[in-house]
Protein backbone atom coordinates (compact mmCIF):
# COMPACT_ATOMS: atom_id res chain seq x y z
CA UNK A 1 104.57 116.78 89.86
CA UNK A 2 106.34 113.48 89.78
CA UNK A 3 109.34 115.42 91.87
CA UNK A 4 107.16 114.69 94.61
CA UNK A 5 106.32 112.14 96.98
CA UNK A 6 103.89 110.88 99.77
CA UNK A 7 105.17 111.32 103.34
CA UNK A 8 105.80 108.69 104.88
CA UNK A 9 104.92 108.65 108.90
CA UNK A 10 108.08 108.54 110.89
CA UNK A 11 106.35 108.72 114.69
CA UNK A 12 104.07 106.24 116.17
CA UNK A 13 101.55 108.70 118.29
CA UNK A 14 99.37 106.87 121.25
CA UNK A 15 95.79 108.29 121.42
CA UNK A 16 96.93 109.69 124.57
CA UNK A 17 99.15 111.20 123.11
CA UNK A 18 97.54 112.59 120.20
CA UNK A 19 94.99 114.45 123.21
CA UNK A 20 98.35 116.30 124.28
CA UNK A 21 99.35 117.90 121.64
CA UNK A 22 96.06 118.89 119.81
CA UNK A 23 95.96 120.40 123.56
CA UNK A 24 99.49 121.98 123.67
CA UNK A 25 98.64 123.49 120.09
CA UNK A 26 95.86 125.25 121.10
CA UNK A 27 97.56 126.55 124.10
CA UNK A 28 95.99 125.26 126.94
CA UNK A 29 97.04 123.23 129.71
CA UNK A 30 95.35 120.35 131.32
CA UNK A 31 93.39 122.34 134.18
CA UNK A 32 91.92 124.95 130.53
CA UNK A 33 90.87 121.50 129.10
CA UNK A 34 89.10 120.26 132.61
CA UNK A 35 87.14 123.55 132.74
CA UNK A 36 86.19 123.63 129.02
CA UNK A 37 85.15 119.99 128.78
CA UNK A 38 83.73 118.69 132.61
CA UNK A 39 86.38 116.24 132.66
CA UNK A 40 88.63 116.22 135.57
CA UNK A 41 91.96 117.64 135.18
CA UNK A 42 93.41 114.07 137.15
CA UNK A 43 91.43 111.68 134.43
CA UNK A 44 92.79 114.16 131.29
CA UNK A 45 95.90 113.55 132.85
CA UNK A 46 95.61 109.68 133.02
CA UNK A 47 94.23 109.77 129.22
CA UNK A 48 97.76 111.62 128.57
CA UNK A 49 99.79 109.10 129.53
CA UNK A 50 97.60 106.56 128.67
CA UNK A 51 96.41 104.94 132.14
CA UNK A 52 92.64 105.50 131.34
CA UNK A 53 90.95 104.68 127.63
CA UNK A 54 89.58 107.48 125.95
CA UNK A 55 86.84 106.11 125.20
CA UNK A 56 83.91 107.36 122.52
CA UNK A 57 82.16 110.04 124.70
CA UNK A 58 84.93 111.61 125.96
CA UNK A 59 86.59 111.57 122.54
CA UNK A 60 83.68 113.90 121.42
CA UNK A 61 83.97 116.21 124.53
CA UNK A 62 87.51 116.14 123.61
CA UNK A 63 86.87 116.72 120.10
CA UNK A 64 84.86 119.84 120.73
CA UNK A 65 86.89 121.77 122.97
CA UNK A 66 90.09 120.94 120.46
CA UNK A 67 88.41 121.61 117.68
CA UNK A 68 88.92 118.32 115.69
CA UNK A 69 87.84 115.41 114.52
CA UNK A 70 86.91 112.51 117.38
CA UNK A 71 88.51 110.18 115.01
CA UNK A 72 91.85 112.35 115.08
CA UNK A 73 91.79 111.32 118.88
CA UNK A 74 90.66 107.80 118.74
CA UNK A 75 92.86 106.97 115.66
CA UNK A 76 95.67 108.61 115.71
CA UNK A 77 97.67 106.33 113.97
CA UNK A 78 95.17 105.15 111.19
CA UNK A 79 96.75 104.06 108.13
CA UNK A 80 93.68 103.97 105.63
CA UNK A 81 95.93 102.05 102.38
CA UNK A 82 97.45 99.93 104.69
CA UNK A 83 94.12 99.56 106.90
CA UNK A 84 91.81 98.99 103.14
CA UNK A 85 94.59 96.75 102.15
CA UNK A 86 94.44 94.14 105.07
């Protein structure tokens, strides 16, 4: 094993961000994600491009309907040994 190595994270991803392509990877586009979750296809939109916060509640609505973790949305870029570390 000691050919390998830990990855090391090469893209910065906004929580915005992070909503658009757990989206786009589950095939849907933003008017799918408005129908499955209540949340208006403008505001899922806004969180995209990161104009409105995501906020806790909608992170779980979010979460649901893309099948993840809320904290994959909220934290996208979480670093947990640099994070423990500080």
């Amino acid at each position: 094993m000691s050919e390998y190595h830990k990855a090391e994270r090469r893209v910065e991803v906004s929580t915005g961000e992070s909503v658009r392509i757990l989206r786009e990877l589950q095939d849907m586009s933003q008017n799918d994600l408005a129908v499955v979750t209540g949340i208006p296809q403008s505001t899922i939109s806004a969180i995209e491009n990161d104009r409105v916060r995501l906020g806790v509640e909608r992170a779980k609505v979010l979460a649901r309907a893309l099948r993840c973790h809320p904290a994959v949305l909220v934290f996208p870029g979480w670093d947990i040994e640099h994070e423990s570390a500080a």
